[in-house]
PDB file of N, CA and C in Angstrom:
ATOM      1  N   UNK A   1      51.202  21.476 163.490  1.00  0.00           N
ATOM      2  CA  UNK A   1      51.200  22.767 164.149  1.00  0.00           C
ATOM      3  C   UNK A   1      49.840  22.968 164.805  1.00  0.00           C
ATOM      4  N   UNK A   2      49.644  23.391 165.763  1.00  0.00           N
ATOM      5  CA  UNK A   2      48.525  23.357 166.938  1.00  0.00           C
ATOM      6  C   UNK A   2      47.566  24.977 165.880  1.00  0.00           C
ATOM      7  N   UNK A   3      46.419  25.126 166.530  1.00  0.00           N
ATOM      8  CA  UNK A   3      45.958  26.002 166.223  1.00  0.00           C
ATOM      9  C   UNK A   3      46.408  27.513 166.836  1.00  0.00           C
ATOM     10  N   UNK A   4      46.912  27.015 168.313  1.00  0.00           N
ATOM     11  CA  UNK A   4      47.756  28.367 168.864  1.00  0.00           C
ATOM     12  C   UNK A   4      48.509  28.846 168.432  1.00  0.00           C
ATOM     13  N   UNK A   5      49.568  27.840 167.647  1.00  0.00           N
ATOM     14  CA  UNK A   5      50.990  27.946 167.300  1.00  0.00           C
ATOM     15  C   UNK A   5      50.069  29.006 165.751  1.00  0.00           C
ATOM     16  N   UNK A   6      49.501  28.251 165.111  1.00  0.00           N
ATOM     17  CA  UNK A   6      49.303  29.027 163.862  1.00  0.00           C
ATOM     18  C   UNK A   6      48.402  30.406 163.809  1.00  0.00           C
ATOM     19  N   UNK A   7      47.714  30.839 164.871  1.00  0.00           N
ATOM     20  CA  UNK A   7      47.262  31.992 165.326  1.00  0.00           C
ATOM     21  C   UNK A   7      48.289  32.896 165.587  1.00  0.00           C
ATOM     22  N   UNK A   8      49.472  32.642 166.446  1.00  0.00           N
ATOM     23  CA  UNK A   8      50.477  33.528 166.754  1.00  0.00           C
ATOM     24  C   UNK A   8      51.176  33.803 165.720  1.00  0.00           C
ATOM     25  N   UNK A   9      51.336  32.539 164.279  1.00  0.00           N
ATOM     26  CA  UNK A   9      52.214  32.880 163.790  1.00  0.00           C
ATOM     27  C   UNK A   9      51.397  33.924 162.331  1.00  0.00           C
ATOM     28  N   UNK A  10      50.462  34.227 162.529  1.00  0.00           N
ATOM     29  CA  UNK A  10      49.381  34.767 161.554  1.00  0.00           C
ATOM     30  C   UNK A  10      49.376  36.302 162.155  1.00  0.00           C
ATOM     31  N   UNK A  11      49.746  35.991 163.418  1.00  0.00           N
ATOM     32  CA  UNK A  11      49.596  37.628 164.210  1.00  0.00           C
ATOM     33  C   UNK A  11      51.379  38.128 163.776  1.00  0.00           C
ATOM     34  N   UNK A  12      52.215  37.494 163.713  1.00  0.00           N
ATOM     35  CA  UNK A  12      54.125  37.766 163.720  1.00  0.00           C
ATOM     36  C   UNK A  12      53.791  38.230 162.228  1.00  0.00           C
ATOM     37  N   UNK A  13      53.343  37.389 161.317  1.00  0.00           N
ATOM     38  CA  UNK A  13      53.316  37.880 159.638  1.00  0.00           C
ATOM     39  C   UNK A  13      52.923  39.722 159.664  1.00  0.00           C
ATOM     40  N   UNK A  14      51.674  39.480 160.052  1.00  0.00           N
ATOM     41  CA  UNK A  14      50.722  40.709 160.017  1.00  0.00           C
ATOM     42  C   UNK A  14      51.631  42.006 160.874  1.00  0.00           C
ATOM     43  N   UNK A  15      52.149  41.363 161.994  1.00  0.00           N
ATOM     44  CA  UNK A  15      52.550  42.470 162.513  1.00  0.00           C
ATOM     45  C   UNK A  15      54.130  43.183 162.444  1.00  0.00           C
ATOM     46  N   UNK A  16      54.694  42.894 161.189  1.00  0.00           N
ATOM     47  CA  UNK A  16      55.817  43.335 160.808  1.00  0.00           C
ATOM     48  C   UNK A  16      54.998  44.650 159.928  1.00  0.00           C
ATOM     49  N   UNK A  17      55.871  45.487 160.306  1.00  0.00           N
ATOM     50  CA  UNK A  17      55.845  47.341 159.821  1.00  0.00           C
ATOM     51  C   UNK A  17      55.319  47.144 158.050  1.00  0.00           C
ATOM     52  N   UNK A  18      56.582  46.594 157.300  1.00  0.00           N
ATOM     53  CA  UNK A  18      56.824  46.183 156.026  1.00  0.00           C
ATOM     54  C   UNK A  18      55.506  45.560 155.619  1.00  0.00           C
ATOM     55  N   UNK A  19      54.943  44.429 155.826  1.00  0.00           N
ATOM     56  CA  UNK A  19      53.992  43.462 155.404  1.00  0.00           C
ATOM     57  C   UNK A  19      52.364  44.254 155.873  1.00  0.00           C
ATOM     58  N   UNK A  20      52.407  45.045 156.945  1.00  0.00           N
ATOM     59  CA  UNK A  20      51.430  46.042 157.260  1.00  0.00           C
ATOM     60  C   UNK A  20      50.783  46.702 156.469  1.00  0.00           C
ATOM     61  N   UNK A  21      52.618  46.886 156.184  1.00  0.00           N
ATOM     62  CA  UNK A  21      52.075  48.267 154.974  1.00  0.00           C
ATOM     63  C   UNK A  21      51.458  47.817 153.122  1.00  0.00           C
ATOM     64  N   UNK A  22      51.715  46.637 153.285  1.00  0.00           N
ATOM     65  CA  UNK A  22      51.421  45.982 151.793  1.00  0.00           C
ATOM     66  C   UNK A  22      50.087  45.675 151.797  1.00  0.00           C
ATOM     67  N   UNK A  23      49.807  44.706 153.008  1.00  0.00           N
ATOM     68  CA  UNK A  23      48.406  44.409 153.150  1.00  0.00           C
ATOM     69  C   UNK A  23      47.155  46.310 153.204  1.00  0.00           C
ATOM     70  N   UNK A  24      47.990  47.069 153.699  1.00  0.00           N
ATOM     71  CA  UNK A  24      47.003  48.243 153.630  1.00  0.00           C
ATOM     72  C   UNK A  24      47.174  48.400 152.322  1.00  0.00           C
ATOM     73  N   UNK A  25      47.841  48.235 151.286  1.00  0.00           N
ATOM     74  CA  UNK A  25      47.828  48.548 149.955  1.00  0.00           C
ATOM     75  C   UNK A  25      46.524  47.604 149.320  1.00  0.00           C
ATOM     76  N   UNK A  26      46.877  46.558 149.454  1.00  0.00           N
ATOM     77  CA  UNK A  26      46.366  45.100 149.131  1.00  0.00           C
ATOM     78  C   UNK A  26      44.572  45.099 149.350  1.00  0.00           C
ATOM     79  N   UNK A  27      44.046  45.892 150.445  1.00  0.00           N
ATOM     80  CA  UNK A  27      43.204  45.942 150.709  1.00  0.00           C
ATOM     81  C   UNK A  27      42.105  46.814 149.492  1.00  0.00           C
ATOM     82  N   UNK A  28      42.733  48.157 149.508  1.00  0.00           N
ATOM     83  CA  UNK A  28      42.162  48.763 148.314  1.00  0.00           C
ATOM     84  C   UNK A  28      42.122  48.218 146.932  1.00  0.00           C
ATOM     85  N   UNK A  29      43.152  47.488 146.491  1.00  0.00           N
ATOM     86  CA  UNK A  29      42.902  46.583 145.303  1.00  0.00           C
ATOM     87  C   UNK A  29      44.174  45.345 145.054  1.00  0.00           C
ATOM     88  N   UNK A  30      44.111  44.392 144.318  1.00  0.00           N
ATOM     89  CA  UNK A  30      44.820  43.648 144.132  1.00  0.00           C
ATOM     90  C   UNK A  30      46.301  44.611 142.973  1.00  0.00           C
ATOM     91  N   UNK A  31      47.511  44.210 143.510  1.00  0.00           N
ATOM     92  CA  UNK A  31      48.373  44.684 142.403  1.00  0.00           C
ATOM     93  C   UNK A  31      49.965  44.049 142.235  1.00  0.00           C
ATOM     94  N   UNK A  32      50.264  43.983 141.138  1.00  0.00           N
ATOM     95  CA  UNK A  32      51.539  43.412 140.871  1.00  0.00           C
ATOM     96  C   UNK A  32      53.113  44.249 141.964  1.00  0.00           C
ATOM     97  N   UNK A  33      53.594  43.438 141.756  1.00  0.00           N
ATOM     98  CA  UNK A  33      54.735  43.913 142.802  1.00  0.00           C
ATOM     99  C   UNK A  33      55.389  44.852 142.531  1.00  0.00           C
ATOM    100  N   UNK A  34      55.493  45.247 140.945  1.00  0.00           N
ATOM    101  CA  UNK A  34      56.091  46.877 140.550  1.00  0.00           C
ATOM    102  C   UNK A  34      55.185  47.584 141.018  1.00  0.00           C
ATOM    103  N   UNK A  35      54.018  47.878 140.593  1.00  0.00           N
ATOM    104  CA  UNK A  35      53.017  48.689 141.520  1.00  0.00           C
ATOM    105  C   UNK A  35      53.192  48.685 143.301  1.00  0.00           C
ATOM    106  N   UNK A  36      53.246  47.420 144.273  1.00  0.00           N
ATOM    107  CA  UNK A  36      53.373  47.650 145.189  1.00  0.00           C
ATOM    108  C   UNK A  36      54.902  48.534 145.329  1.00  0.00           C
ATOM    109  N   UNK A  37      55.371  48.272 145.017  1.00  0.00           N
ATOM    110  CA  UNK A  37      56.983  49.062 145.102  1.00  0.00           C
ATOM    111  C   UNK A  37      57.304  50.375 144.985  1.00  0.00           C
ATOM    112  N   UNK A  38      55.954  51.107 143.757  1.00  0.00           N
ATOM    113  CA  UNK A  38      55.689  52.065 143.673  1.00  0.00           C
ATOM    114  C   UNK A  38      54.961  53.152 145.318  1.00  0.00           C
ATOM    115  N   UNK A  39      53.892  52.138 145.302  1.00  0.00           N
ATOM    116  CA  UNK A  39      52.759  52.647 146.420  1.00  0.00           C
ATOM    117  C   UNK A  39      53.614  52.750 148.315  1.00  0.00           C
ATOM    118  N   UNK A  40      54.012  51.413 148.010  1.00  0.00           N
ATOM    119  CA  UNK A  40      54.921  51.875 149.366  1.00  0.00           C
ATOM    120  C   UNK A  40      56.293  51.844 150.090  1.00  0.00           C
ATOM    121  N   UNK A  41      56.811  51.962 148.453  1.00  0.00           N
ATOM    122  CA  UNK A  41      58.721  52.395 148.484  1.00  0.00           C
ATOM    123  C   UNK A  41      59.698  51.748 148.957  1.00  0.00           C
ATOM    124  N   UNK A  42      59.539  50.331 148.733  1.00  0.00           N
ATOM    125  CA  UNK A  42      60.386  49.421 149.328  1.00  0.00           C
ATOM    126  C   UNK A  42      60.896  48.839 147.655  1.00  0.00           C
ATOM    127  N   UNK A  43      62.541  48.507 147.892  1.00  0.00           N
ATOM    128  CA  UNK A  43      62.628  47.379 146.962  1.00  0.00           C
ATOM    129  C   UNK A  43      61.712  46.863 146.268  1.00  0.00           C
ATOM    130  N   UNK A  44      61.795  45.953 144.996  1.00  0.00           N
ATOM    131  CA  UNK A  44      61.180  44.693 144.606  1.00  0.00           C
ATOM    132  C   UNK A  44      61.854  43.513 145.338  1.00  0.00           C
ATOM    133  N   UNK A  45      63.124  43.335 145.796  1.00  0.00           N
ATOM    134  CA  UNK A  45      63.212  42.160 146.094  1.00  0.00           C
ATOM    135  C   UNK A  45      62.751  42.386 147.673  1.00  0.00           C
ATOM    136  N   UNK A  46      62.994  43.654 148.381  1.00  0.00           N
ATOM    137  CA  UNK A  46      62.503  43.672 149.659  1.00  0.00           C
ATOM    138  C   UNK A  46      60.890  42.949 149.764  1.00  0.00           C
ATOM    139  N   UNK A  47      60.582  43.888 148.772  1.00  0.00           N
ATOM    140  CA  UNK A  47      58.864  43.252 148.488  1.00  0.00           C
ATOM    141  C   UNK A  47      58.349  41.923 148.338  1.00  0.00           C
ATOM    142  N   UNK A  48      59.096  41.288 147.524  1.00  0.00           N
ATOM    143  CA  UNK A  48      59.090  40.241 147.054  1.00  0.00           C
ATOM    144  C   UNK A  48      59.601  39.062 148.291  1.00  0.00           C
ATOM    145  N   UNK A  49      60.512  39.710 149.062  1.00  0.00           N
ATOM    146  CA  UNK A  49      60.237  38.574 150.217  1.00  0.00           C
ATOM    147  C   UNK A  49      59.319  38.632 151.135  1.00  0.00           C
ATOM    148  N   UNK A  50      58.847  39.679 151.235  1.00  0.00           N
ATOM    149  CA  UNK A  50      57.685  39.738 152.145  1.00  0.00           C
ATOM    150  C   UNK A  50      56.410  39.416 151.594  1.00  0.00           C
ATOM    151  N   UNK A  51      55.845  39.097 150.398  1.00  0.00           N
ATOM    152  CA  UNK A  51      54.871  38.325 149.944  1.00  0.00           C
ATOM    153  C   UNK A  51      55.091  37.033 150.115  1.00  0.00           C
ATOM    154  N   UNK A  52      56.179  37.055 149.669  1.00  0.00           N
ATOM    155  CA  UNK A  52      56.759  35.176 149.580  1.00  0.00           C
ATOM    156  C   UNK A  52      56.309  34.500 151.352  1.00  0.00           C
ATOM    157  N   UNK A  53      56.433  34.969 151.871  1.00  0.00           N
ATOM    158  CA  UNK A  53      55.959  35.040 153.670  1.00  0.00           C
ATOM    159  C   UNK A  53      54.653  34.701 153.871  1.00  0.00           C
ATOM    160  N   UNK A  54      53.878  36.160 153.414  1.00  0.00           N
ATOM    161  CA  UNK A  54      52.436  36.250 153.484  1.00  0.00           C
ATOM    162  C   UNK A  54      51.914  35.260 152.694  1.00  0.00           C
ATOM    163  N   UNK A  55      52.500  34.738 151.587  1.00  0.00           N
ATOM    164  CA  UNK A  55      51.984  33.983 150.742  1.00  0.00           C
ATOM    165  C   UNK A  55      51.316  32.413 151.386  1.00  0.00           C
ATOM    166  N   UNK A  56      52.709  32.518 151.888  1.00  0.00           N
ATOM    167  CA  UNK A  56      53.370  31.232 152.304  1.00  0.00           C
ATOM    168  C   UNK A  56      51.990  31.177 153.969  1.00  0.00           C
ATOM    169  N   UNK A  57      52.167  32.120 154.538  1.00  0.00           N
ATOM    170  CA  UNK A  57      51.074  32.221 155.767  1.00  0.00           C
ATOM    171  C   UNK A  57      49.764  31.970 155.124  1.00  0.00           C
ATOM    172  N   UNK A  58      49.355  32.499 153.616  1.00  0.00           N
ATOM    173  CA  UNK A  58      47.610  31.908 153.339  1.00  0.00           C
ATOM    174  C   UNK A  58      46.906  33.045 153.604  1.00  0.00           C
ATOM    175  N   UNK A  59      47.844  34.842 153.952  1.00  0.00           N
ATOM    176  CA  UNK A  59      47.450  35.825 154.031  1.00  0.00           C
ATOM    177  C   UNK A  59      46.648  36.480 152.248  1.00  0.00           C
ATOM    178  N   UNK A  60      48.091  36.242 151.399  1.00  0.00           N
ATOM    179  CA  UNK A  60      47.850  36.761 149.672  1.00  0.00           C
ATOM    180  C   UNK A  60      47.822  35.721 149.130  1.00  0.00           C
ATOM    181  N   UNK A  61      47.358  35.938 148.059  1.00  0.00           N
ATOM    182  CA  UNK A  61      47.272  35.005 147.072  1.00  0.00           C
ATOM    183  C   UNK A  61      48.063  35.719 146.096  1.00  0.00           C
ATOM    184  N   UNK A  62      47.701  34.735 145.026  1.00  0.00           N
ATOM    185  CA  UNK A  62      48.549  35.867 143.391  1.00  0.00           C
ATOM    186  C   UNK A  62      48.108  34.804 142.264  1.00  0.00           C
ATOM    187  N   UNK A  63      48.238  35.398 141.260  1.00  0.00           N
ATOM    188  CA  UNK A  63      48.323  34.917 139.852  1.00  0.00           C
ATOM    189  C   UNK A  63      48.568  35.883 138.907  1.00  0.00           C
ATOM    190  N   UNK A  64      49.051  34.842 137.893  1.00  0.00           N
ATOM    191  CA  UNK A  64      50.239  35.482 136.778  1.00  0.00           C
ATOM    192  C   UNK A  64      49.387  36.655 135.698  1.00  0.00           C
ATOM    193  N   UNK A  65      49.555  37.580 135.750  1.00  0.00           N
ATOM    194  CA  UNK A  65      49.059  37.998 134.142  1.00  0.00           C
ATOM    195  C   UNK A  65      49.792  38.887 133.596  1.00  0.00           C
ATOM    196  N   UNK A  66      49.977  37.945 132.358  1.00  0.00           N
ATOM    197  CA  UNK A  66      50.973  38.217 131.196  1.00  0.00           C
ATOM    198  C   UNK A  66      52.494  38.055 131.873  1.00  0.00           C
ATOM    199  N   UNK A  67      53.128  39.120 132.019  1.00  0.00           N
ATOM    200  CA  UNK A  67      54.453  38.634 132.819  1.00  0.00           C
ATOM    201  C   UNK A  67      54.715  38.989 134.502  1.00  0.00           C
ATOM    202  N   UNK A  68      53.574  39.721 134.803  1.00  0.00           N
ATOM    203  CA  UNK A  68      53.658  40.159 136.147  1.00  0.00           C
ATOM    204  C   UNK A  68      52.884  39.232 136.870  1.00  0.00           C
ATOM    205  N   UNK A  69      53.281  39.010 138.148  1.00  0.00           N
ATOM    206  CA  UNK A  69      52.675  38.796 139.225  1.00  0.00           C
ATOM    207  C   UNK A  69      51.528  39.487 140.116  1.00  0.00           C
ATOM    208  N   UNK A  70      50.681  39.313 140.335  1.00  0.00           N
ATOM    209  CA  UNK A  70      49.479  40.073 140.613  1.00  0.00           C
ATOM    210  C   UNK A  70      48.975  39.366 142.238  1.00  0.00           C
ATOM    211  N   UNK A  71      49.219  40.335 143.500  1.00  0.00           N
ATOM    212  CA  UNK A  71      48.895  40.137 144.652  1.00  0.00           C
ATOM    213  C   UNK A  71      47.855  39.932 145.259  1.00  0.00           C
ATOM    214  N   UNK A  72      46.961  39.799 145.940  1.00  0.00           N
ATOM    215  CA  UNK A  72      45.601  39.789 146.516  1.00  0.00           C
ATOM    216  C   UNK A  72      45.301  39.460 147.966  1.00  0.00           C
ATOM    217  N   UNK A  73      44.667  40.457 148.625  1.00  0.00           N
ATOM    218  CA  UNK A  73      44.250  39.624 149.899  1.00  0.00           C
ATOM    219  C   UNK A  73      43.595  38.070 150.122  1.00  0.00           C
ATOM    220  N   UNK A  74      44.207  37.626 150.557  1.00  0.00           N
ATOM    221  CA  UNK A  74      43.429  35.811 150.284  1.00  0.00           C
ATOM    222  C   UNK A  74      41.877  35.685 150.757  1.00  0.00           C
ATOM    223  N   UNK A  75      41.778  36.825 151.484  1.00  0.00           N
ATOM    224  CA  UNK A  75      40.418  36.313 152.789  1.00  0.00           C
ATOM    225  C   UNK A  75      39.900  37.566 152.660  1.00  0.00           C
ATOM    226  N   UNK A  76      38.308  38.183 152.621  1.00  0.00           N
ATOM    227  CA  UNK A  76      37.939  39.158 153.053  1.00  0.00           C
ATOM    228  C   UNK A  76      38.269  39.573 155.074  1.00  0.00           C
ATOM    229  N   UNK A  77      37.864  37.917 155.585  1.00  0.00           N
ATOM    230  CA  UNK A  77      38.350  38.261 157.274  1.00  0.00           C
ATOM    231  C   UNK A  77      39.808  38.770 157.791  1.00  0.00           C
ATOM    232  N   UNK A  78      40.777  38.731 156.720  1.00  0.00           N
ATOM    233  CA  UNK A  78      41.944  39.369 156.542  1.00  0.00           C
ATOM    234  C   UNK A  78      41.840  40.980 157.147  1.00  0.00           C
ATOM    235  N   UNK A  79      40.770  41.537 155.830  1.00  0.00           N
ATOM    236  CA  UNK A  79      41.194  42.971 155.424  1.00  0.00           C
ATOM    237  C   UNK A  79      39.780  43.564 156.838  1.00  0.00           C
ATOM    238  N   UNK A  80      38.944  42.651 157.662  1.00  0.00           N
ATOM    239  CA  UNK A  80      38.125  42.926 158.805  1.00  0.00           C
ATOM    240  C   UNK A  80      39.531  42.898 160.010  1.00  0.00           C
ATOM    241  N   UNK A  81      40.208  41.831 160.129  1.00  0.00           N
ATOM    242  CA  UNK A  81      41.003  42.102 161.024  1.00  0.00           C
ATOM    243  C   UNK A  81      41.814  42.899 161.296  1.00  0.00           C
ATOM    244  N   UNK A  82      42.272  43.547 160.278  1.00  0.00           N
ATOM    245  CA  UNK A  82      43.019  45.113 160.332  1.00  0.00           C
ATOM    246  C   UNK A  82      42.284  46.220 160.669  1.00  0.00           C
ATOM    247  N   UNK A  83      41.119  45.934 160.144  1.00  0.00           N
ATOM    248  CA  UNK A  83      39.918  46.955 160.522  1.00  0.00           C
ATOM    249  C   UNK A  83      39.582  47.094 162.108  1.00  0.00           C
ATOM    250  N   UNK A  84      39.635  45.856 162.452  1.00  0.00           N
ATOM    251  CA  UNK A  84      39.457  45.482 163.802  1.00  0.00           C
ATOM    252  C   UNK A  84      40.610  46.157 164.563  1.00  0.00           C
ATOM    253  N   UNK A  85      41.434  45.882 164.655  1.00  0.00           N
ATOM    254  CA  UNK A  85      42.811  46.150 165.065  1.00  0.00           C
ATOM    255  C   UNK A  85      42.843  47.550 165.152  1.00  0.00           C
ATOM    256  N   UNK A  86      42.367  48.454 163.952  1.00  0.00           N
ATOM    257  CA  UNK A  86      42.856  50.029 163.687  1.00  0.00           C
ATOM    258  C   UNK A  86      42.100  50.347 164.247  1.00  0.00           C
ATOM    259  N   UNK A  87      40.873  50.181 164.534  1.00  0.00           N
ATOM    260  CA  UNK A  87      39.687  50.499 165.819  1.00  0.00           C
ATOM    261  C   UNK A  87      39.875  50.173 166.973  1.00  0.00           C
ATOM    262  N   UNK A  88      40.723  49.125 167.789  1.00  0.00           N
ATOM    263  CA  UNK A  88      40.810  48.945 168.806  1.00  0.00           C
ATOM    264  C   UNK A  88      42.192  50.335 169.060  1.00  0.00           C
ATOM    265  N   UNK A  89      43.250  50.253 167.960  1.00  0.00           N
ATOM    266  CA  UNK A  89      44.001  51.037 168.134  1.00  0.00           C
ATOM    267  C   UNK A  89      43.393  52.773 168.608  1.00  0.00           C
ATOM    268  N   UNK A  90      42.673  53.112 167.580  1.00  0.00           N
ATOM    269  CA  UNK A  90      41.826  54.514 167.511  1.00  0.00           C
ATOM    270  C   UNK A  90      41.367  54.438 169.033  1.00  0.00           C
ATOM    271  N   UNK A  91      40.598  53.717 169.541  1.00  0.00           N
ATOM    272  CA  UNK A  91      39.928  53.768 170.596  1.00  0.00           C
ATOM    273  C   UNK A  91      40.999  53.633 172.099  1.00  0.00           C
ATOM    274  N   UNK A  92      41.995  53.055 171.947  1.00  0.00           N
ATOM    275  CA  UNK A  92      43.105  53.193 172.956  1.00  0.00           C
ATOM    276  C   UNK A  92      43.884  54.871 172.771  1.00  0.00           C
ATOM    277  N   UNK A  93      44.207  55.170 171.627  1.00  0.00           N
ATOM    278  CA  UNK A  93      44.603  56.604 171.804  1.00  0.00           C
ATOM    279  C   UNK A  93      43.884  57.193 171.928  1.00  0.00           C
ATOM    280  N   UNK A  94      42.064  57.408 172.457  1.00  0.00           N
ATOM    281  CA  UNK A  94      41.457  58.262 172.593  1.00  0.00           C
ATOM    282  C   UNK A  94      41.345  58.075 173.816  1.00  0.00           C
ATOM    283  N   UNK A  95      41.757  57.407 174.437  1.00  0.00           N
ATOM    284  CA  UNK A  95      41.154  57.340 175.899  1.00  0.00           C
ATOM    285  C   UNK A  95      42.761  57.879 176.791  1.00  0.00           C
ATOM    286  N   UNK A  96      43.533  58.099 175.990  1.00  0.00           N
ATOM    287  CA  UNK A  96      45.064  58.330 176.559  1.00  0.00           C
ATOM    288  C   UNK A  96      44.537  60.681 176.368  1.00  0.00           C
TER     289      UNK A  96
END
């Protein structure tokens, strides 16, 4: 896979509504998938495929404790690029 191909496909992960909204969870702290389910009202299995994704992209990480699964942003440049993004966003609706 080219580096283009895997840039675009890092931007398709990120930019689904669902996975948006996990990673804004994800950012404030690492948490198991009952907790995410709690925080932003989707299924567990809805949830659970959309990590399996991000996972799979090299976005989250996870590890086990005790019987839960426990989520994490993989990258601090992750939780900058959203940052990035919500500022370019902020700054386009101010100029509208």
């Amino acid at each position: 896979m080219s580096k283009e191909e895997m840039i675009v496909d890092l931007f398709k992960c990120i930019g689904n509504p669902t996975r948006y909204k996990i990673l804004k969870v994800l950012c404030e702290r690492p948490l198991c998938v009952n907790k995410l389910n709690e925080a932003v009202g989707y299924s567990q299995p809805n949830i659970s495929q959309h990590l399996k994704l991000m996972r799979m992209s090299g976005i989250v990480t996870c590890s086990k404790n005790g019987m839960n699964i426990c989520y994490q942003i993989a990258d601090d440049d992750i939780i900058k690029l959203l940052e990035l993004a919500e500022d370019i966003v902020l700054k386009q609706r101010n100029r509208t």
